[in-house]
N, C-alpha and C. Protein backbone atom coordinates (compact mmCIF):
# COMPACT_ATOMS: atom_id res chain seq x y z
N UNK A 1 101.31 72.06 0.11
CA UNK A 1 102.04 72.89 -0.83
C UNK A 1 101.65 74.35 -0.57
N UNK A 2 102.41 75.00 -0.71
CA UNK A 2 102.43 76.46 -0.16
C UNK A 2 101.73 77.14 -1.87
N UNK A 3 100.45 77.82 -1.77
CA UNK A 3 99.97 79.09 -2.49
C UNK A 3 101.18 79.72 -3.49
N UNK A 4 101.04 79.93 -4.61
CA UNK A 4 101.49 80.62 -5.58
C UNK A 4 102.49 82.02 -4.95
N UNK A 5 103.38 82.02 -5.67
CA UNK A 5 103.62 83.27 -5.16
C UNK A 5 102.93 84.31 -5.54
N UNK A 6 102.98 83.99 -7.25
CA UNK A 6 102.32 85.00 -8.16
C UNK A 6 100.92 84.96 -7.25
N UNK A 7 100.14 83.99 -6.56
CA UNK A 7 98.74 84.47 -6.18
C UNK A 7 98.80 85.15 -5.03
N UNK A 8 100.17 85.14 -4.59
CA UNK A 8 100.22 85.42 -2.59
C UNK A 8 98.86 86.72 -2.54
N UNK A 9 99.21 87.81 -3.31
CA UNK A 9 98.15 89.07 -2.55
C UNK A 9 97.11 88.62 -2.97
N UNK A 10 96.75 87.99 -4.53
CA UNK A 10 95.05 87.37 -5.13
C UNK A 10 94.60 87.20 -3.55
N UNK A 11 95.03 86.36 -3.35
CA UNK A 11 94.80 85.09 -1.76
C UNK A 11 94.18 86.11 -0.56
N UNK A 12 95.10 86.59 -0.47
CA UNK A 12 94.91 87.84 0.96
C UNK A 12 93.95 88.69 0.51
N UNK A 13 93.80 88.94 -0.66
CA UNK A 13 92.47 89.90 -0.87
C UNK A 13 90.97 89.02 -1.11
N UNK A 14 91.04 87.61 -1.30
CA UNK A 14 90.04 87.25 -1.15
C UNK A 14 89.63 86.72 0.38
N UNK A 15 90.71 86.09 0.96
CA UNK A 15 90.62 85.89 2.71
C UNK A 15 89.71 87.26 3.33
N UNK A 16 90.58 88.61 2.82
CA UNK A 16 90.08 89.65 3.45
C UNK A 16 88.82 89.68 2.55
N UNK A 17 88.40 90.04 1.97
CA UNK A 17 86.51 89.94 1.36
C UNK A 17 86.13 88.75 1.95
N UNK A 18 86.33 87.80 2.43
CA UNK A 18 85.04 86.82 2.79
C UNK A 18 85.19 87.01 4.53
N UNK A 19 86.05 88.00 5.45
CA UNK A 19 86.08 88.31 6.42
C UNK A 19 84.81 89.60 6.51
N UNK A 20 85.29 90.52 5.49
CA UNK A 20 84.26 91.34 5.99
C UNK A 20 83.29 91.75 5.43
N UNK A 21 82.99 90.54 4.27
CA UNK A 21 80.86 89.97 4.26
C UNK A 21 80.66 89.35 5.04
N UNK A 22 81.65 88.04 6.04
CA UNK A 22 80.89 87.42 7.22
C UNK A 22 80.40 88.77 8.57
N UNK A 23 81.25 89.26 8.46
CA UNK A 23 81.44 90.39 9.61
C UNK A 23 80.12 91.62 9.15
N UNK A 24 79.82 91.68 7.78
CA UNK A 24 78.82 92.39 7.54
C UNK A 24 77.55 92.04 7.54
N UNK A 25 77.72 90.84 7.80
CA UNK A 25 76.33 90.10 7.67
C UNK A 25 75.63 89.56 8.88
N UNK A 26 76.98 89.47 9.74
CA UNK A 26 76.02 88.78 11.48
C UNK A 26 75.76 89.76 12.02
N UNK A 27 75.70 90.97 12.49
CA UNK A 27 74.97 91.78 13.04
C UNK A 27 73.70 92.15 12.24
N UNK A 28 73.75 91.84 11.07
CA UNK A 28 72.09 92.46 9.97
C UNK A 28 71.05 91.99 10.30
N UNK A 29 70.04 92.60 10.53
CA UNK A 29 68.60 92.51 10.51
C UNK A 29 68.00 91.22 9.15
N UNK A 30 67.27 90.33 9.29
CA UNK A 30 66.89 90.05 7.96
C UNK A 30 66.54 90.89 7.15
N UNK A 31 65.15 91.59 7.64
CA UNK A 31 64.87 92.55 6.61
C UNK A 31 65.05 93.64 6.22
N UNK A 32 66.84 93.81 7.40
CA UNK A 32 67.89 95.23 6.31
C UNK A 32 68.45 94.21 5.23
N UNK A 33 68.66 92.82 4.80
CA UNK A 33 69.25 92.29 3.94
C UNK A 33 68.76 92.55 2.74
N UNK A 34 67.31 92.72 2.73
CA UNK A 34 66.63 92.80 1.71
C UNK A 34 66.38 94.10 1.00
N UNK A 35 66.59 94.93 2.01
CA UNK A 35 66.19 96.59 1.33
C UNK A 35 66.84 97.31 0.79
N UNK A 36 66.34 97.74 -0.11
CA UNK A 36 67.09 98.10 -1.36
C UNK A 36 66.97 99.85 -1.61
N UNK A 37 68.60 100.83 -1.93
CA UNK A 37 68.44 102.08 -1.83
C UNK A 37 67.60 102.19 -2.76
N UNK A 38 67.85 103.79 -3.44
CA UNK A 38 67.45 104.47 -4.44
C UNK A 38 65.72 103.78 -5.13
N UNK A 39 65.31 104.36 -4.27
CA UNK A 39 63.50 104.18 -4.69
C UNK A 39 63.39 102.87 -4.96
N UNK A 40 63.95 101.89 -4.09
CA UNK A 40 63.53 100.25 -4.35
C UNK A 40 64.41 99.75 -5.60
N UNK A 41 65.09 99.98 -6.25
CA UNK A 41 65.96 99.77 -8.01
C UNK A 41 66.89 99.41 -7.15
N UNK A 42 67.47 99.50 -5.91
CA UNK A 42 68.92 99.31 -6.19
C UNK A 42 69.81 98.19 -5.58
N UNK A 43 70.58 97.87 -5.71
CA UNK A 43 70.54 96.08 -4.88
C UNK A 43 70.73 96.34 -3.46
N UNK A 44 70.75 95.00 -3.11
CA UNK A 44 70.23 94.95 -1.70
C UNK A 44 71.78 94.25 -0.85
N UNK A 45 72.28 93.84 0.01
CA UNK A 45 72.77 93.26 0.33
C UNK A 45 72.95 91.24 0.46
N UNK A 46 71.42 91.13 0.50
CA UNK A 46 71.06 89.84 0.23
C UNK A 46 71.89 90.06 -1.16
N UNK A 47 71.69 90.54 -2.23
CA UNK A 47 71.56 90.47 -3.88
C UNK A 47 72.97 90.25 -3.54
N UNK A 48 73.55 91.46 -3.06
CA UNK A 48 75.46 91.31 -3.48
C UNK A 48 75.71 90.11 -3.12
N UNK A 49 75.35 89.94 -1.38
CA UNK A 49 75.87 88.32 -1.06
C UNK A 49 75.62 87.25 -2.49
N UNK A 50 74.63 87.20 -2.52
CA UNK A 50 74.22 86.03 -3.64
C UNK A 50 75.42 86.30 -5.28
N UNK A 51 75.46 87.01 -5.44
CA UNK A 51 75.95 87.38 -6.58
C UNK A 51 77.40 87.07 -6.27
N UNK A 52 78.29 87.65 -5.17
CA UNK A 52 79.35 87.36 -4.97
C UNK A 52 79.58 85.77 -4.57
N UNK A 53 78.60 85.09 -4.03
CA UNK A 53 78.63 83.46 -4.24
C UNK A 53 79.11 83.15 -5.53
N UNK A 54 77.88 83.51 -6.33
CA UNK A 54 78.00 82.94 -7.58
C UNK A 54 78.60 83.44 -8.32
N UNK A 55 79.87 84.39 -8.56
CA UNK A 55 81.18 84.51 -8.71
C UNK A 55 82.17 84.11 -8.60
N UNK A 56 81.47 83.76 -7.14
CA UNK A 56 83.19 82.45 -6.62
C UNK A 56 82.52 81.17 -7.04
N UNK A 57 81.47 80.60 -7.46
CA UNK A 57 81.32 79.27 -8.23
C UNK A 57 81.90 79.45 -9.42
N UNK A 58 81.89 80.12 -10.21
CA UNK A 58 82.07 80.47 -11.51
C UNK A 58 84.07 79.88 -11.39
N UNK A 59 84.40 81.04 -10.38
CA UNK A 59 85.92 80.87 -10.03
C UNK A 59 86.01 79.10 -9.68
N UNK A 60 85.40 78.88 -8.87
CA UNK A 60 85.98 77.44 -8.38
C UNK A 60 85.31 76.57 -9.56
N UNK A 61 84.64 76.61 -10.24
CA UNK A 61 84.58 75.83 -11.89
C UNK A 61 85.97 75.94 -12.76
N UNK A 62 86.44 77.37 -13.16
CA UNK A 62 87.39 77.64 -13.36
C UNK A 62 89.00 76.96 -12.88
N UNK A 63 88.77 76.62 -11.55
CA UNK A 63 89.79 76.09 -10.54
C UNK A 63 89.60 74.56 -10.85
N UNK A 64 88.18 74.06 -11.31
CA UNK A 64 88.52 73.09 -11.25
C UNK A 64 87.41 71.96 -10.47
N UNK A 65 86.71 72.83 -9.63
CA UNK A 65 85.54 72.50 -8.92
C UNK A 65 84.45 72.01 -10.13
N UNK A 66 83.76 70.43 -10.40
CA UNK A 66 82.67 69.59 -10.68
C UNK A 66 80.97 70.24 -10.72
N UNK A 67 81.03 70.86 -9.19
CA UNK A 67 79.44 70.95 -9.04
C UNK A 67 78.83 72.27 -9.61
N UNK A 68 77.54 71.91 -9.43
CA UNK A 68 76.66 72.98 -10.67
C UNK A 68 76.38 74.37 -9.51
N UNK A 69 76.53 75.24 -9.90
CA UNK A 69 75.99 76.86 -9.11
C UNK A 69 75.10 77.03 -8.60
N UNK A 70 74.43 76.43 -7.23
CA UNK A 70 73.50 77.20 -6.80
C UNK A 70 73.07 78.55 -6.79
N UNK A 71 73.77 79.39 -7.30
CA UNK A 71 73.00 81.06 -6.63
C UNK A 71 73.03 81.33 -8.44
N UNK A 72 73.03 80.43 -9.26
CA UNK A 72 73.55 81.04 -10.86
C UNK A 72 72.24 81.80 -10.59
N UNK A 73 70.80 80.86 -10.93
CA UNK A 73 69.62 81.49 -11.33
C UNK A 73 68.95 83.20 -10.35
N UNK A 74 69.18 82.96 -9.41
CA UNK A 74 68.81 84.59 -8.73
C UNK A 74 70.06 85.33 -9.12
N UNK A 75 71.43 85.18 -8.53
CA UNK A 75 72.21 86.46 -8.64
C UNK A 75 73.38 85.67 -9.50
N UNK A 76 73.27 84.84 -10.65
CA UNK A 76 74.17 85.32 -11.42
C UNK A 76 74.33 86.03 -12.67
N UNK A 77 75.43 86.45 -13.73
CA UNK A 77 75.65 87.32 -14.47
C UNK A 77 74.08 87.97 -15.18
N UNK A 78 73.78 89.02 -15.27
CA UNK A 78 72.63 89.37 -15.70
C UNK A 78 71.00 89.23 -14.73
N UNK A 79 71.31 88.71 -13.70
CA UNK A 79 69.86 88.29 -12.98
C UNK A 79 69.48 89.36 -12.63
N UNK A 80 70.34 90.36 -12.06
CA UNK A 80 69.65 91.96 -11.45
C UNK A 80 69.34 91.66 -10.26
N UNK A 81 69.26 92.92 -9.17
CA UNK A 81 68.95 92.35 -7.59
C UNK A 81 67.30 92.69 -7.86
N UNK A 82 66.37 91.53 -6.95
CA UNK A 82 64.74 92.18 -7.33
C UNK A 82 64.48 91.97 -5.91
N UNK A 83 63.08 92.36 -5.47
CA UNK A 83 62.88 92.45 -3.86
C UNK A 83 63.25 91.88 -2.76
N UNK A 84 63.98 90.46 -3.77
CA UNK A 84 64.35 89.58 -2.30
C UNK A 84 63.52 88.53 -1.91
N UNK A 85 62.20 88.60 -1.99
CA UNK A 85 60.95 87.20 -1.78
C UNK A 85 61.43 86.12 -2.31
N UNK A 86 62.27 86.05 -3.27
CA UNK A 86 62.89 84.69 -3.49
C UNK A 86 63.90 84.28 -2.99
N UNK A 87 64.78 85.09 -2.56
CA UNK A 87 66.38 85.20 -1.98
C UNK A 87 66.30 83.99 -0.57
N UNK A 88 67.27 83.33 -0.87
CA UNK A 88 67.32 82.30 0.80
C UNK A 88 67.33 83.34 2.11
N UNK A 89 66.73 82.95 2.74
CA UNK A 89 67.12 83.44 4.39
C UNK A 89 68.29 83.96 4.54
N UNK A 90 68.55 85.34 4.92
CA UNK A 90 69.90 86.02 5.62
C UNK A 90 71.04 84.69 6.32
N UNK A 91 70.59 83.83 7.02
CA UNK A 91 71.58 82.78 7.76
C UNK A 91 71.79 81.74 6.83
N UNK A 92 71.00 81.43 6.16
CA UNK A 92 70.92 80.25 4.57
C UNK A 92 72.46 81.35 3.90
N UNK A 93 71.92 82.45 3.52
CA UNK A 93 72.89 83.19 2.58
C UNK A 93 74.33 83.22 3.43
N UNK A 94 74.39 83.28 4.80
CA UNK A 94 75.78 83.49 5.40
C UNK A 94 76.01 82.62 5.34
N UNK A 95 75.71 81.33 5.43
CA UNK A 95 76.38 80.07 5.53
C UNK A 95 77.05 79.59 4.20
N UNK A 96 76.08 80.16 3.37
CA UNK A 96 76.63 79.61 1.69
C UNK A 96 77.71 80.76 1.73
N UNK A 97 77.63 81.88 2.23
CA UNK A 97 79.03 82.74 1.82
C UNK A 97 80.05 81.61 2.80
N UNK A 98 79.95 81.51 3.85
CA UNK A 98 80.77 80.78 4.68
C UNK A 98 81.86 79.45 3.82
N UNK A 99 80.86 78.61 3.45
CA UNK A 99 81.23 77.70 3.14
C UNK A 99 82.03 77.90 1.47
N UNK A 100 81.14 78.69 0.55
CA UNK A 100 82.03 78.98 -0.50
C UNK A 100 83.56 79.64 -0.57
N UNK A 101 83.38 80.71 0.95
CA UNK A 101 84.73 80.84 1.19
C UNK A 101 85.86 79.94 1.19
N UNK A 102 85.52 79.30 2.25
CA UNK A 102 86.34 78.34 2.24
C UNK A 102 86.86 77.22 1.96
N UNK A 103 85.96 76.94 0.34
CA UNK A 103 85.99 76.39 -0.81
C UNK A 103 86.81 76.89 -1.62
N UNK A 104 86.85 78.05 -2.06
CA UNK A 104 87.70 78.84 -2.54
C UNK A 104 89.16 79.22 -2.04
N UNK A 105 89.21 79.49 -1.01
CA UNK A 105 90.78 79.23 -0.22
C UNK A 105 90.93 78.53 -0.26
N UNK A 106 90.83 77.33 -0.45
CA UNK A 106 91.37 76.19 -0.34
C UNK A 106 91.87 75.81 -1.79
N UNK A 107 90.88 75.69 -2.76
CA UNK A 107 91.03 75.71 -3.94
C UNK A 107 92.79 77.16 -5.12
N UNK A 108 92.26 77.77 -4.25
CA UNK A 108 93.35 78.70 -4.80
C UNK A 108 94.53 78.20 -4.35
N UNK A 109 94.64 78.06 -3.10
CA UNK A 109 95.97 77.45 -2.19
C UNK A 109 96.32 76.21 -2.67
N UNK A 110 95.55 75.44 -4.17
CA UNK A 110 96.45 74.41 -4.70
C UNK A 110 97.18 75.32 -5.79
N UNK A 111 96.53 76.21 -6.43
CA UNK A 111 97.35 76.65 -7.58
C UNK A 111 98.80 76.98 -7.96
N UNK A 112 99.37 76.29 -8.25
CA UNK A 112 100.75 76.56 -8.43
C UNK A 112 101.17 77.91 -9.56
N UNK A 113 102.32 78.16 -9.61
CA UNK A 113 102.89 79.47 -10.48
C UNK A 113 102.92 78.88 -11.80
N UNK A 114 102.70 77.71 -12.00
CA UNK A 114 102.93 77.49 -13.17
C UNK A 114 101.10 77.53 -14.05
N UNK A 115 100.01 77.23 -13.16
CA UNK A 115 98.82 76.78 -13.51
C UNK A 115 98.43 78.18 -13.60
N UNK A 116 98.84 79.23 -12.76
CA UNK A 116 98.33 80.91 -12.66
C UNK A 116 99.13 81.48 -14.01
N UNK A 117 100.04 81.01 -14.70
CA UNK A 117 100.58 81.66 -15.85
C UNK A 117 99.58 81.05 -17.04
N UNK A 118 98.74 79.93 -17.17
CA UNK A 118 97.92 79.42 -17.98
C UNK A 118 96.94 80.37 -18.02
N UNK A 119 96.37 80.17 -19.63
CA UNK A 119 95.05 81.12 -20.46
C UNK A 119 94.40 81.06 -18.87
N UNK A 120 93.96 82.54 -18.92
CA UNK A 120 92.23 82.30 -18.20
C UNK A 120 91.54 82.84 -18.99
N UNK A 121 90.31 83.44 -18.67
CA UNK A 121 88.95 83.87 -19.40
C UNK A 121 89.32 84.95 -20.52
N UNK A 122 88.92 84.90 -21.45
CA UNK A 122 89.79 86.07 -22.59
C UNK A 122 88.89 86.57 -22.81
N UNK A 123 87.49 87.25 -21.96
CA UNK A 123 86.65 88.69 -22.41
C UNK A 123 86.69 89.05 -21.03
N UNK A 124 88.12 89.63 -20.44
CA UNK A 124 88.26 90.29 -19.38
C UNK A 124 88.88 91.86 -19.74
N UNK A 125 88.12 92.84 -19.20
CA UNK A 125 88.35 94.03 -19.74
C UNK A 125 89.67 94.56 -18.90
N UNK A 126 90.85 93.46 -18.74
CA UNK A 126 92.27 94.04 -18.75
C UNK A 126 93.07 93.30 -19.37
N UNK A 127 94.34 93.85 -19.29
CA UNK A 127 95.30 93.35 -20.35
C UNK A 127 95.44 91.86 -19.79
N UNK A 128 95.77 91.29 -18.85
CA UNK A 128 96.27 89.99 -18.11
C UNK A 128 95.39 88.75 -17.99
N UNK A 129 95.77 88.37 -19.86
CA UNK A 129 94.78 87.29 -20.12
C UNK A 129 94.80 86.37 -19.26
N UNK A 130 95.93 85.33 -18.04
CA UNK A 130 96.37 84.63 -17.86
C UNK A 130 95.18 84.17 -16.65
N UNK A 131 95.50 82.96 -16.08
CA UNK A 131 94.53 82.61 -14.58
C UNK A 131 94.82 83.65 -13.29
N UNK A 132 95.99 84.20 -13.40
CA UNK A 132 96.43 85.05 -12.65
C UNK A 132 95.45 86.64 -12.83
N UNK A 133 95.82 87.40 -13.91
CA UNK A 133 95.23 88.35 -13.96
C UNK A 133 93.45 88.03 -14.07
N UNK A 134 92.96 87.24 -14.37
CA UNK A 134 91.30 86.36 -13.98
C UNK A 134 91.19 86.62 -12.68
N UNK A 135 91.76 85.87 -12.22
CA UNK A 135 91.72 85.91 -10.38
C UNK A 135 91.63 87.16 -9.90
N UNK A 136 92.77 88.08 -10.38
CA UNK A 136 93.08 89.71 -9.88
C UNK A 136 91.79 90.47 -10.29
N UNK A 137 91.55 90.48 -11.19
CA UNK A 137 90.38 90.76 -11.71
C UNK A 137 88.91 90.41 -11.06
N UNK A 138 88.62 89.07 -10.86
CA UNK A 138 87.59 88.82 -9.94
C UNK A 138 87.93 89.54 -8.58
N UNK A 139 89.13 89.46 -7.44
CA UNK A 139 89.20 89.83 -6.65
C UNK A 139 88.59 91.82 -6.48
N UNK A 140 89.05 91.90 -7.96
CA UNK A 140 89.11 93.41 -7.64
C UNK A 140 87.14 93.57 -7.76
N UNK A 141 86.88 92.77 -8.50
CA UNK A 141 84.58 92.98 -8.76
C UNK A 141 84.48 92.85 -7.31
N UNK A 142 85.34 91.84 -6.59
CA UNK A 142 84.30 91.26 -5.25
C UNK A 142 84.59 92.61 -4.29
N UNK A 143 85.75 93.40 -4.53
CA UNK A 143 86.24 94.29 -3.31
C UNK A 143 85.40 95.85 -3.90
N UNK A 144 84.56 96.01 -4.69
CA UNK A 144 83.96 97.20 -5.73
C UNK A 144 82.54 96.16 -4.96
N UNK A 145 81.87 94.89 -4.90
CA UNK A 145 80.65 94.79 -3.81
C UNK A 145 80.81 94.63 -2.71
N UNK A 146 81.72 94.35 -2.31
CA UNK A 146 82.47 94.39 -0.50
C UNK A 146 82.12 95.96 -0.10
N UNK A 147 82.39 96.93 -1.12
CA UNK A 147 82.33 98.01 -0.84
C UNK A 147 80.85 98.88 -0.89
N UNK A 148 80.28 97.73 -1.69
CA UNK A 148 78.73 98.28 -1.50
C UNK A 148 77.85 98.05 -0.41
N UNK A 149 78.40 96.88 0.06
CA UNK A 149 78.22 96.16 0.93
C UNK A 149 78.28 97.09 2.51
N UNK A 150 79.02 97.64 2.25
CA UNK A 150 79.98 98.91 3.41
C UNK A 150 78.88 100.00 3.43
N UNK A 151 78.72 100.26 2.33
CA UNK A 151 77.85 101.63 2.17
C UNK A 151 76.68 101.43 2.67
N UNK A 152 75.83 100.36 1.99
CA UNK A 152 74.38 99.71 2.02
C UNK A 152 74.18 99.88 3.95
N UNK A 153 74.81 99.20 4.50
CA UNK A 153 75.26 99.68 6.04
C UNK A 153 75.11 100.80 6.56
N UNK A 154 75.65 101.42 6.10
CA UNK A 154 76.33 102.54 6.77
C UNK A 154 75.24 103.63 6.48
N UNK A 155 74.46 103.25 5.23
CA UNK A 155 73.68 104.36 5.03
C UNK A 155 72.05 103.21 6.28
N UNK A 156 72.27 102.74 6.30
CA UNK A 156 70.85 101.62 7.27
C UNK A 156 71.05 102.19 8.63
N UNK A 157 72.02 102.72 9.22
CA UNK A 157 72.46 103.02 10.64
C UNK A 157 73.12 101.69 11.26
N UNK A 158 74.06 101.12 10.63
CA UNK A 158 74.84 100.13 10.71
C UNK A 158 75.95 100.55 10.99
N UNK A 159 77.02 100.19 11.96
CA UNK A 159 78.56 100.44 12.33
C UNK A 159 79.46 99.80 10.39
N UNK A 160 80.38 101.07 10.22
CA UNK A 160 80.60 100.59 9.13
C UNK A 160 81.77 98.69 9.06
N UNK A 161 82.58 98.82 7.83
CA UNK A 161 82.40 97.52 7.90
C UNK A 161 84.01 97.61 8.82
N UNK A 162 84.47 98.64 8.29
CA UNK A 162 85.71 98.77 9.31
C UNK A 162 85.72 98.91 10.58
N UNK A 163 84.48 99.03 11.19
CA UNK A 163 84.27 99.66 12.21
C UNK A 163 84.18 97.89 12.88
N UNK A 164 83.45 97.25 12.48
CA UNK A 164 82.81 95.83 12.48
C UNK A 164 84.67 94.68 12.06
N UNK A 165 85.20 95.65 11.75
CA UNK A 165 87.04 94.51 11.52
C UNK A 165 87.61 95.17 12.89
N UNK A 166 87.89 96.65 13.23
CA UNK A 166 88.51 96.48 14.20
C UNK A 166 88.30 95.61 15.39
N UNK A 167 87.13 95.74 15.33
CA UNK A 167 85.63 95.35 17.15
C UNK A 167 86.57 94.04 17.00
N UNK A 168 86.36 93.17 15.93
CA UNK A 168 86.66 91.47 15.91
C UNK A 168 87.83 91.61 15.77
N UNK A 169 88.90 92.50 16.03
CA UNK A 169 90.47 92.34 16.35
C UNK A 169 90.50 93.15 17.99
N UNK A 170 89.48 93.05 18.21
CA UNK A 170 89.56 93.82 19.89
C UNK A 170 89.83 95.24 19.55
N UNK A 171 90.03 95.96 18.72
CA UNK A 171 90.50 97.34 18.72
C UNK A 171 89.05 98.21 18.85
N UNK A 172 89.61 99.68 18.46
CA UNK A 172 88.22 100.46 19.34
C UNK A 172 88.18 101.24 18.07
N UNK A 173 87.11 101.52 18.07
CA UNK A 173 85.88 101.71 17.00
C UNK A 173 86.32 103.48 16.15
């Protein structure tokens, strides 16, 4: 069954975020994953990864998904990013982004137009109570740490993340 219409862009903007945290994450150092700006306070890249996992568990509960959240207790709602000594391994963390991805595409790509017009979460700070505007809404948190994600890089002496999408479409830098 063909993806929602109403979700068609949701879809493409989450495809594109789990392209370029994989793409931000295989060239990283382990222990640039962990280091954190602004005098040690500020999250780390490990943290976003983890957090943006456990966002998309939250979503695929929502969707419909059974199993319990691995990343709830470190990076979900309220945990804060902290040094990292607890955080899984940089390749542990890409793989769980890996695989939640494509848990999540898959999961969205059942939703029909009729299931995306149903209630979603009603303490979302926009007007579009529905599963649809939920989704739009999550998409838009994950592309606001996609983007921290970019920076955190870029300020490490890292090729930024665009720089890291053209390379993997063959284009030049």
């Amino acid at each position: 069954m063909p993806p929602s219409d109403l979700l068609a862009p949701i879809l493409e903007t989450y495809r594109f975020n789990s392209k370029l945290v994989a793409l931000g994450l295989a060239d990283l150092d382990p222990d640039h994953a962990v280091r954190r700006l602004k005098a040690g306070a500020g999250s780390s890249i490990a943290y976003l990864t983890g957090h943006l996992c456990s966002s998309r568990y939250g979503l695929l509960k929502t969707l419909g998904a059974a199993e319990d959240n691995p990343y709830q207790e470190l990076f979900g709602l309220g945990a804060g990013s902290r040094d990292g000594s607890a955080y899984p391994p940089l390749p542990e963390l890409a793989a769980g982004w890996d695989d939640t991805a494509a848990r999540l595409h898959e999961a969205l790509e059942s939703v029909t137009d009729e299931r995306a017009r149903q209630p979603g979460a009603e303490n979302l700070p926009t007007g579009d109570r529905t599963l649809r505007g939920q989704l739009a809404f999550i998409a838009w948190h994950e592309s606001y740490h996609v983007g921290q994600i970019g920076l955190l890089r870029t300020e490490m002496g890292y090729p930024s993340l665009r720089q890291r999408l053209l390379a993997s479409r063959g284009g030049s830098t």
